[in-house]
Protein backbone atom coordinates (compact mmCIF):
# COMPACT_ATOMS: atom_id res chain seq x y z
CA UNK A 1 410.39 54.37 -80.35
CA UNK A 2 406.86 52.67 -79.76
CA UNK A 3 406.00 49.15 -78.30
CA UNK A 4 405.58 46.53 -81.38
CA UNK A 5 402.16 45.69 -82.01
CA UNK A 6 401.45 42.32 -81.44
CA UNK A 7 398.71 40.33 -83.15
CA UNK A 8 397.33 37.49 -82.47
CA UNK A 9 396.26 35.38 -85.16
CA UNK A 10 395.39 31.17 -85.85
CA UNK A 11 396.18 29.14 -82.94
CA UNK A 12 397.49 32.39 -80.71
CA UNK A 13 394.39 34.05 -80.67
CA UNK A 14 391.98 30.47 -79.94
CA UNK A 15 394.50 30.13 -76.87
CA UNK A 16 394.10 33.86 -76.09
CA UNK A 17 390.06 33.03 -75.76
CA UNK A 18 390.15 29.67 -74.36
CA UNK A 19 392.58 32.03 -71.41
CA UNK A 20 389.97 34.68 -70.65
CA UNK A 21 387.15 31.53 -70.27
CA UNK A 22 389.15 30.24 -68.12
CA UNK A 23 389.82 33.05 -65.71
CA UNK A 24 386.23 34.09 -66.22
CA UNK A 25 384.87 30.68 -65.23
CA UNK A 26 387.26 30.70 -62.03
CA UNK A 27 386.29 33.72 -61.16
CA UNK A 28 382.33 32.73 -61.46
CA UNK A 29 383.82 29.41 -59.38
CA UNK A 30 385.34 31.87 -56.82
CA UNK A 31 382.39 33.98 -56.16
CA UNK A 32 380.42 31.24 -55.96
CA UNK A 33 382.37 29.32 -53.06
CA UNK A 34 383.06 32.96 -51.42
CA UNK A 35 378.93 33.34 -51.57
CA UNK A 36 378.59 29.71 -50.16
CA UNK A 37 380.82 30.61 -47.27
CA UNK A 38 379.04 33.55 -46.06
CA UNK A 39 375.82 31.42 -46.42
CA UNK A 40 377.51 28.53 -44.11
CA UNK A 41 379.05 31.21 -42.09
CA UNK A 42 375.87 32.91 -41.33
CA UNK A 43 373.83 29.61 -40.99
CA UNK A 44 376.63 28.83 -38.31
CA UNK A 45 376.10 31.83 -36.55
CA UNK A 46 372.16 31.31 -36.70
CA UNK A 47 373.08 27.68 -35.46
CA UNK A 48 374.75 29.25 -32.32
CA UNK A 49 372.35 31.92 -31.54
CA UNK A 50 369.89 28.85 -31.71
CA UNK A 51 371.76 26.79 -29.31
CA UNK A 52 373.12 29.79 -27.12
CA UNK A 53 369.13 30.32 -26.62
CA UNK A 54 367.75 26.99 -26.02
CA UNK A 55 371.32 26.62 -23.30
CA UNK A 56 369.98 30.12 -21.87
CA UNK A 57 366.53 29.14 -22.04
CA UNK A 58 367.48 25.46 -20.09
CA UNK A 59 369.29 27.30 -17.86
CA UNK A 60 366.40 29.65 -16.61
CA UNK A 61 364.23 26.58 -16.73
CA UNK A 62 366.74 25.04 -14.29
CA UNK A 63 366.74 27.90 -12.04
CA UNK A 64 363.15 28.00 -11.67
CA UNK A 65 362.97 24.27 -11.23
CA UNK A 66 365.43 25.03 -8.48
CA UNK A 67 363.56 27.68 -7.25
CA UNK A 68 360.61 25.80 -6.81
CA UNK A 69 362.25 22.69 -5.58
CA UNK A 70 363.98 25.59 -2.79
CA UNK A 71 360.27 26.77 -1.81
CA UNK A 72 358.95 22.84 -1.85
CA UNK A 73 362.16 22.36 0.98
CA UNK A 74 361.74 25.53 2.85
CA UNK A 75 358.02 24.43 2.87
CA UNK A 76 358.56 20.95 3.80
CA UNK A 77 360.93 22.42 6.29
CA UNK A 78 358.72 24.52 8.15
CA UNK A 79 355.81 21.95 7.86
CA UNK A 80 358.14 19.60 9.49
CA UNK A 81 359.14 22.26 12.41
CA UNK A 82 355.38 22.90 13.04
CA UNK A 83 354.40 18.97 13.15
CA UNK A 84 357.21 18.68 15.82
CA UNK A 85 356.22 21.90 17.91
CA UNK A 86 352.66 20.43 17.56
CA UNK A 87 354.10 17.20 18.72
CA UNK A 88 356.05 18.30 21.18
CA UNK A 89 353.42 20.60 22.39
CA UNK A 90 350.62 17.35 22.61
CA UNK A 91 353.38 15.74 24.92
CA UNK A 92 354.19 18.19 27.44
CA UNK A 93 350.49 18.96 27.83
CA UNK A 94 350.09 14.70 27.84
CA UNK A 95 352.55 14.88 30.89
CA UNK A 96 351.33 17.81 32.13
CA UNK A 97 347.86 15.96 32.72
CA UNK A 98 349.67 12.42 33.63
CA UNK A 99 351.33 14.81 36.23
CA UNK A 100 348.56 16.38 37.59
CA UNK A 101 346.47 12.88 37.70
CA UNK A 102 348.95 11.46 39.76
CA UNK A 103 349.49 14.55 41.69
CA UNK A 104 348.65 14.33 45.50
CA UNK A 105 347.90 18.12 45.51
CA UNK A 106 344.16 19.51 43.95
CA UNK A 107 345.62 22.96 44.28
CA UNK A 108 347.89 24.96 46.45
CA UNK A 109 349.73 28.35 46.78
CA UNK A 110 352.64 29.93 48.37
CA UNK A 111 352.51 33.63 48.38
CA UNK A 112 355.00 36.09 49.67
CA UNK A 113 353.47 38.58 52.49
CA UNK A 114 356.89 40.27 53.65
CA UNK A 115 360.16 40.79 53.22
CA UNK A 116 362.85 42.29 55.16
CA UNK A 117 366.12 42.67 53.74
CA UNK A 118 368.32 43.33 57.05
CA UNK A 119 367.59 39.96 58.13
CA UNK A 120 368.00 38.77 54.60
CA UNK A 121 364.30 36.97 54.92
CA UNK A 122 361.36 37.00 53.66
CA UNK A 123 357.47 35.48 54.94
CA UNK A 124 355.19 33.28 52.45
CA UNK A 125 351.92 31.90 53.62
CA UNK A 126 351.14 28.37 52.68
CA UNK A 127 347.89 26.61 51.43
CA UNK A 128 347.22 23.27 50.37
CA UNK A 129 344.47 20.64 49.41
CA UNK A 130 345.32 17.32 49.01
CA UNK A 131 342.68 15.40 46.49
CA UNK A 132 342.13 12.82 49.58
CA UNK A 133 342.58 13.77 52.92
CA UNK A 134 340.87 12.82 56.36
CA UNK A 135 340.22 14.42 59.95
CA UNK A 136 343.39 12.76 60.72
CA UNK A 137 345.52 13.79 58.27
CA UNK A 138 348.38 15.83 59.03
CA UNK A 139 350.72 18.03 56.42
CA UNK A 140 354.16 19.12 56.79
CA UNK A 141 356.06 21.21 54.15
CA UNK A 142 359.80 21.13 53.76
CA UNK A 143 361.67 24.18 52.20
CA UNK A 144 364.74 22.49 51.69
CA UNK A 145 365.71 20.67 54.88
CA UNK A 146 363.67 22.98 57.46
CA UNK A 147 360.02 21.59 57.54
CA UNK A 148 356.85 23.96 58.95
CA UNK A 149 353.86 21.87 59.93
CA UNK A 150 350.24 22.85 58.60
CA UNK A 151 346.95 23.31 59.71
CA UNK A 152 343.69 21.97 58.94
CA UNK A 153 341.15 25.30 58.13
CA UNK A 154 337.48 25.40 56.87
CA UNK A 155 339.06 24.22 53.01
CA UNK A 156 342.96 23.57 53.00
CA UNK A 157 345.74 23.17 54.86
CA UNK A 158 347.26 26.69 55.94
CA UNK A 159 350.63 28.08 57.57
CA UNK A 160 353.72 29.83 56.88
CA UNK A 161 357.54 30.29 57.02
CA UNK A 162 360.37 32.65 57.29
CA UNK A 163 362.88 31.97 54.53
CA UNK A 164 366.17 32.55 53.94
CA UNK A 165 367.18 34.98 50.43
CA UNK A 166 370.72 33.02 50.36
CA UNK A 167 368.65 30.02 49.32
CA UNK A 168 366.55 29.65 45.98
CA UNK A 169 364.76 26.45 46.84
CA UNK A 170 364.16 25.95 43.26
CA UNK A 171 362.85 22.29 42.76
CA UNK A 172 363.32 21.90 46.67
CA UNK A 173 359.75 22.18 48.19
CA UNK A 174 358.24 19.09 49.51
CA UNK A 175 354.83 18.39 50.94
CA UNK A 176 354.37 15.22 53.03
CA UNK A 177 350.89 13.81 53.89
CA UNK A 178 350.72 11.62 56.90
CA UNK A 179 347.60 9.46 57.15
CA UNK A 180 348.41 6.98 59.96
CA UNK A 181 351.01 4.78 59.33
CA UNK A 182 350.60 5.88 55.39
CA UNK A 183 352.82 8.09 54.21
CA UNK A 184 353.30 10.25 50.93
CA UNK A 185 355.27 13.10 49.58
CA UNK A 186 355.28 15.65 46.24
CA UNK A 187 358.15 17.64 45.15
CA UNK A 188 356.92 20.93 43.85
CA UNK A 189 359.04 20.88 40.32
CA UNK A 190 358.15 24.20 39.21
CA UNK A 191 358.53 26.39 42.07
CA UNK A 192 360.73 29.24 42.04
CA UNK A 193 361.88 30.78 45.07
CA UNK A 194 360.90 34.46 45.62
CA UNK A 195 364.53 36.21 45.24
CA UNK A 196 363.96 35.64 41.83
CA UNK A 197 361.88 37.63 41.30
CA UNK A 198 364.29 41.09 42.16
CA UNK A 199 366.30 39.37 39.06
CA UNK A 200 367.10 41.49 36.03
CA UNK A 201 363.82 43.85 37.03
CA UNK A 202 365.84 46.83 35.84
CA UNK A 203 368.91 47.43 33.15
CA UNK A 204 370.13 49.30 30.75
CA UNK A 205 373.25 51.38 29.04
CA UNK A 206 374.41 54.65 27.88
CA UNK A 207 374.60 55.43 24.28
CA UNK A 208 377.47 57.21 24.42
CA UNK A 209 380.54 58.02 26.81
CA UNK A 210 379.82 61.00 28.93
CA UNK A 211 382.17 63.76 28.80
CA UNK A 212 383.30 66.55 31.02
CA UNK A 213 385.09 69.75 29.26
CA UNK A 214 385.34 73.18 30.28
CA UNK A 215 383.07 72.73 32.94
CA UNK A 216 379.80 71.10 31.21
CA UNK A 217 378.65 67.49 31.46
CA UNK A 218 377.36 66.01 28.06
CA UNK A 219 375.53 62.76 27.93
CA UNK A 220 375.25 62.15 24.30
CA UNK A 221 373.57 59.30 22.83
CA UNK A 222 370.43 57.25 23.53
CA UNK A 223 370.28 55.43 26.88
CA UNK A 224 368.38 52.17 26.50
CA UNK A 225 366.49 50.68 29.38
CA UNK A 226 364.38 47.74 30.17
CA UNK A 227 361.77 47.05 33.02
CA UNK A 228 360.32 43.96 33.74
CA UNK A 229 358.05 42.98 36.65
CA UNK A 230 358.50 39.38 36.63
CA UNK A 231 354.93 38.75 37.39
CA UNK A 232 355.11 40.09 40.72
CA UNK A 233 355.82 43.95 40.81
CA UNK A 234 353.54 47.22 39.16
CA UNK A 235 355.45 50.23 38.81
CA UNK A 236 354.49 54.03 39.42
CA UNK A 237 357.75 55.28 37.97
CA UNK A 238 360.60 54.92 36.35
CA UNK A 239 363.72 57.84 35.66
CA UNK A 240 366.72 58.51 34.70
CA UNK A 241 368.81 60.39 37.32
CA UNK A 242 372.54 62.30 37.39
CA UNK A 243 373.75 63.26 40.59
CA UNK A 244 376.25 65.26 41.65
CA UNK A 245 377.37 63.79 44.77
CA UNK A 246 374.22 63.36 46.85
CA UNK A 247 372.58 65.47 44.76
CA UNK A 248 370.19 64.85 41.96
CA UNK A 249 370.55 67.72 39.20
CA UNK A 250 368.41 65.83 36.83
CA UNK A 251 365.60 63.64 36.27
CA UNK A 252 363.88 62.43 33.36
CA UNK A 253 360.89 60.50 33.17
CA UNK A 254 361.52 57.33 30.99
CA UNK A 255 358.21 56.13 30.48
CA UNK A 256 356.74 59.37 28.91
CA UNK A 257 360.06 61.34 27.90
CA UNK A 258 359.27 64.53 30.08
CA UNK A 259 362.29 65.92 31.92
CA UNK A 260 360.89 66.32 35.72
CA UNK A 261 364.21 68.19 37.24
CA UNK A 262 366.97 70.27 35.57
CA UNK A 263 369.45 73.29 36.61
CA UNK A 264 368.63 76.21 35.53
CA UNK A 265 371.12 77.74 33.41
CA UNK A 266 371.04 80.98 34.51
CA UNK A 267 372.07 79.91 37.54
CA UNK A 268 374.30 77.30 36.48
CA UNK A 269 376.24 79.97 33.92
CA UNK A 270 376.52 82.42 37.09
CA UNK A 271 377.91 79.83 39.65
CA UNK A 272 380.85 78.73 36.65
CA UNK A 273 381.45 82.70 36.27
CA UNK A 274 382.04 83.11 40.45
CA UNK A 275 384.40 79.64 40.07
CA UNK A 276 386.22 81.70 37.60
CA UNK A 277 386.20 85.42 38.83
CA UNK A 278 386.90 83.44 42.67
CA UNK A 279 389.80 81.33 41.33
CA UNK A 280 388.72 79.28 44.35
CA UNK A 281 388.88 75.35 42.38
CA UNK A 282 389.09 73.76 45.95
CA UNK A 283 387.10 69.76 45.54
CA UNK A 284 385.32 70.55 49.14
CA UNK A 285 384.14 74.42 47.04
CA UNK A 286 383.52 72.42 43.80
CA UNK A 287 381.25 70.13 45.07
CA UNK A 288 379.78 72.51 47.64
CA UNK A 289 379.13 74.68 44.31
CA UNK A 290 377.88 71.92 42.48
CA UNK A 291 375.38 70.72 45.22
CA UNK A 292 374.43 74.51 45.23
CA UNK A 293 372.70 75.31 41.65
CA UNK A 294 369.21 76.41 41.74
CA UNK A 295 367.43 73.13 40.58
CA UNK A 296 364.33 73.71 39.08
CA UNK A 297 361.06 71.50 37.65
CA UNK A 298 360.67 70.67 33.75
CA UNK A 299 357.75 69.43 31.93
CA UNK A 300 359.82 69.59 28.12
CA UNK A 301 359.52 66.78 26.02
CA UNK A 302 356.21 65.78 27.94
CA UNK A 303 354.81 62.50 26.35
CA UNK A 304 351.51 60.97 26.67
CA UNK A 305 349.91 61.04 30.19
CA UNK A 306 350.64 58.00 32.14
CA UNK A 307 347.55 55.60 32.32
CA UNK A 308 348.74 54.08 35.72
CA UNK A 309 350.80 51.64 37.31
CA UNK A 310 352.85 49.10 34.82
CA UNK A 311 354.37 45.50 35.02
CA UNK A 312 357.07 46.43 31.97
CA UNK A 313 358.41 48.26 29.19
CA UNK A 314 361.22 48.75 27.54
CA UNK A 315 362.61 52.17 25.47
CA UNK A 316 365.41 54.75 24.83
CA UNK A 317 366.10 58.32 26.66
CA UNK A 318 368.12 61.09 25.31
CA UNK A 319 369.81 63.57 27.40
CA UNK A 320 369.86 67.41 25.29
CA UNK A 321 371.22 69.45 28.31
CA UNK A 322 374.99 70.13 28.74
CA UNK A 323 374.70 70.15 32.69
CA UNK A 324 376.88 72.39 34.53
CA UNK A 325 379.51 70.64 36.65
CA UNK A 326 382.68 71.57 38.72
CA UNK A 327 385.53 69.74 38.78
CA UNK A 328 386.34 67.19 41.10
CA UNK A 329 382.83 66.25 41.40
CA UNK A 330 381.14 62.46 41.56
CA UNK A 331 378.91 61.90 39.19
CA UNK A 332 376.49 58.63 38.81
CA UNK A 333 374.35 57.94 35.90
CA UNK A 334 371.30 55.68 37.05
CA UNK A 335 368.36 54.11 36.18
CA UNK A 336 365.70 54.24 39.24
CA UNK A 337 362.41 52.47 39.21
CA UNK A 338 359.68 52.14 42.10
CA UNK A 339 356.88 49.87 42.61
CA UNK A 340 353.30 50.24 44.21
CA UNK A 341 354.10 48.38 47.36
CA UNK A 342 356.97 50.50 48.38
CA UNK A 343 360.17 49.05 46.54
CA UNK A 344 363.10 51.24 44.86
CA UNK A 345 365.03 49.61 42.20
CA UNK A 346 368.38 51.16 41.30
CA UNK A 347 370.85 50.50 38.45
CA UNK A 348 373.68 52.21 37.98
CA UNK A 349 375.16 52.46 34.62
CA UNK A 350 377.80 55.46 34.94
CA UNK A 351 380.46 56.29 37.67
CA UNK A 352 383.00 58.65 37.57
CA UNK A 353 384.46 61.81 39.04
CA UNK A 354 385.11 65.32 37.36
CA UNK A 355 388.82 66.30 35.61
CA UNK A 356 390.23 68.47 33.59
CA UNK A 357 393.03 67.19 31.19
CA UNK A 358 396.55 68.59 31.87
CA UNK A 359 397.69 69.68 28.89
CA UNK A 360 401.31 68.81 30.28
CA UNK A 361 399.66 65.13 30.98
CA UNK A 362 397.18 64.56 28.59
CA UNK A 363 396.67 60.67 30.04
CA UNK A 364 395.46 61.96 33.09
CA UNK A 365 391.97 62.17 32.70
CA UNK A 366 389.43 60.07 30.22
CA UNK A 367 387.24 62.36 28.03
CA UNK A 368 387.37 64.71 31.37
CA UNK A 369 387.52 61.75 33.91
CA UNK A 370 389.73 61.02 37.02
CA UNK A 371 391.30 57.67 35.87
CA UNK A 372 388.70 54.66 37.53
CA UNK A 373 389.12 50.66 37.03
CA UNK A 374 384.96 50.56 36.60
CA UNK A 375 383.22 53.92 34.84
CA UNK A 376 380.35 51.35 34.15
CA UNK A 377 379.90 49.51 37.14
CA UNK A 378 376.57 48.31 36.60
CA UNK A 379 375.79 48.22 40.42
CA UNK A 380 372.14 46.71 40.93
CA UNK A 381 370.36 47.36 44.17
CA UNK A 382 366.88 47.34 45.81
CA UNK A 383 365.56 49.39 48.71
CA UNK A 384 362.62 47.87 50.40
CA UNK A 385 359.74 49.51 51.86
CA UNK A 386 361.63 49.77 55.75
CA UNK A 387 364.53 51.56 53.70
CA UNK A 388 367.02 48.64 53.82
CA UNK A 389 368.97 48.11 50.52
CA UNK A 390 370.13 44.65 49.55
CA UNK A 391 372.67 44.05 46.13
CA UNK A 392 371.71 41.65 43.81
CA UNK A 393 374.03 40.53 41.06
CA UNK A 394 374.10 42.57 37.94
């Protein structure tokens, strides 16, 4: 059985149309206001992108005002660091002139002409020239308390004095004039006494901790050096050396690089084979052995041609060869330097003798080592030119 038709007729059917305006004019409403939000929405969203970009766009414009503000400082800064090392520059040479117009001395030199380490004392000659002097004047200079008296030449003031190395007499030179009952004195304010001059002339380190096994030596690394003259010494050379005991089994040139003295291997390979084959491991046969390999010249890794004597440099030195070493050898690592006028500078920047670890006491030995308080002893000496050697701190 069907649904009942249903008609709507008079007031039924005028409702029935007045209905579907309705829901038709709310729905035209609805679109509308769901149209007008999206538009609001997006104009929002345009709104924030606007504002995002002009915040963004402030915000680089404050960096770079920053920036620039940062470069005006650093500028004002450095501006301001000049104008006081120009300042400070105009007064110490103002004082430098208000000290030399109210010096006593026109000029005057003290110059070393010997020195002789066994006694521990060294010779300077004096001169001086006062800016006023007469026939009558007389000059006496003090080196600390001990005074030397001078004598009148054809254009200063002349004589000299045995000094003492344990005293620097740094700010403690004084010249006295005597002109009748007048008299005057200067302290010399920038002297330096001569021992320092021997100070920090040569030093360096190892790259690398040596190391002994199976028989080879291996100085890896770079060894760094430095070589100053302190105004007073030129140098004709300057090595690196390894000895074994007394012995030097290699030399390399550190100013050009060339290797001047290395074992041969050959030799070195057939003296390990007879330690072997001989069984013989003796320290009096080791080092006897050792001091024993055929040592010959070397001219690898030749630099540049030296150009002549030098007042200072400064470099590295690497060390390719695996030297051949016996055991219970001493070995020293050391920097050696020698002047024109006759003076050997040593510095010794490795120390240690030859062992092989125990495999039952692996804390015996240090990377092949005999145990030592001071591998790096950094032992500083000179020689001087009658062969006496005097330590000077490191």
């Amino acid at each position: 059985m069907g649904l009942p038709f249903i008609s709507f007729t008079g007031k039924g059917a005028e409702s029935m149309k007045k209905w579907k305006r309705r829901k038709k004019e709310l729905e035209t409403i609805g679109g509308m206001l769901r149209r007008k939000r999206r538009r609001n929405y997006i104009l929002l969203a345009s709104a924030n992108i606007v504002i995002i970009g002009l915040l963004v766009w402030q915000l680089w414009s404050f960096k770079e005002r920053m920036d620039q503000l940062d470069n005006q400082l650093t500028y004002l800064m450095d501006t301001n660091s000049t104008i006081q090392g120009d300042v400070s520059g105009m007064q110490s040479n103002i004082q430098a002139k208000l000290d030399e117009e109210a010096s006593l001395l026109s000029n005057y030199s003290i110059e070393t002409t010997a020195v002789d380490f066994n006694a521990g004392t060294y010779d300077v000659e004096i001169h001086v020239t006062p800016k006023e002097y007469t026939d009558e004047t007389q000059v006496v200079v003090y080196f600390g308390t001990t005074e030397y008296h001078l004598q009148k030449g054809s254009k200063d003031f002349e004589g000299s004095a045995t000094l003492s190395f344990l005293n620097s007499y740094d700010g403690n030179v004084t010249f006295l004039f005597i002109n009748g009952e007048k008299k005057s004195t200067e302290v010399l304010k920038n002297y330096v006494g001569y021992p320092h001059t021997f100070e920090d002339v040569l030093y360096g380190n190892l790259g690398e901790f040596p190391e002994y096994k199976d028989g080879k030596l291996k100085i890896g690394g770079e060894t760094q050096f430095t070589l100053q003259g302190n105004d007073t010494f030129q140098f004709e050379s300057c090595d690196i050396v390894v000895k074994a005991g007394t012995d030097d089994i290699y030399r390399g040139n550190l100013l050009n690089g060339e290797v001047l003295l290395k074992p041969a291997d050959d030799t070195a390979d057939d003296h390990a084979d007879q330690d072997n084959n001989n069984g013989d491991s003796s320290p009096e046969n080791n080092a006897a052995d050792s001091a024993e390999q055929v040592i010959e010249p070397a001219t690898e890794n030749a630099g540049t041609e030296e150009s002549g004597p030098i007042s200072s440099t400064d470099g590295t030195y690497t060390i390719t060869d695996a030297l051949q070493m016996a055991q219970d050898t001493k070995v020293q690592i050391l920097l050696e330097a020698k002047t024109t006028d006759g003076f050997t500078f040593d510095y010794v920047i490795f120390e240690g003798k030859t062992a092989q670890a125990d495999p039952q006491k692996p804390d015996t030995a240090v990377d092949g080592w005999q145990e030592s308080e001071d591998y790096l002893p950094y032992t500083y000496t000179v020689t001087d030119p009658n062969g006496a050697v005097r330590t000077f701190g490191n």
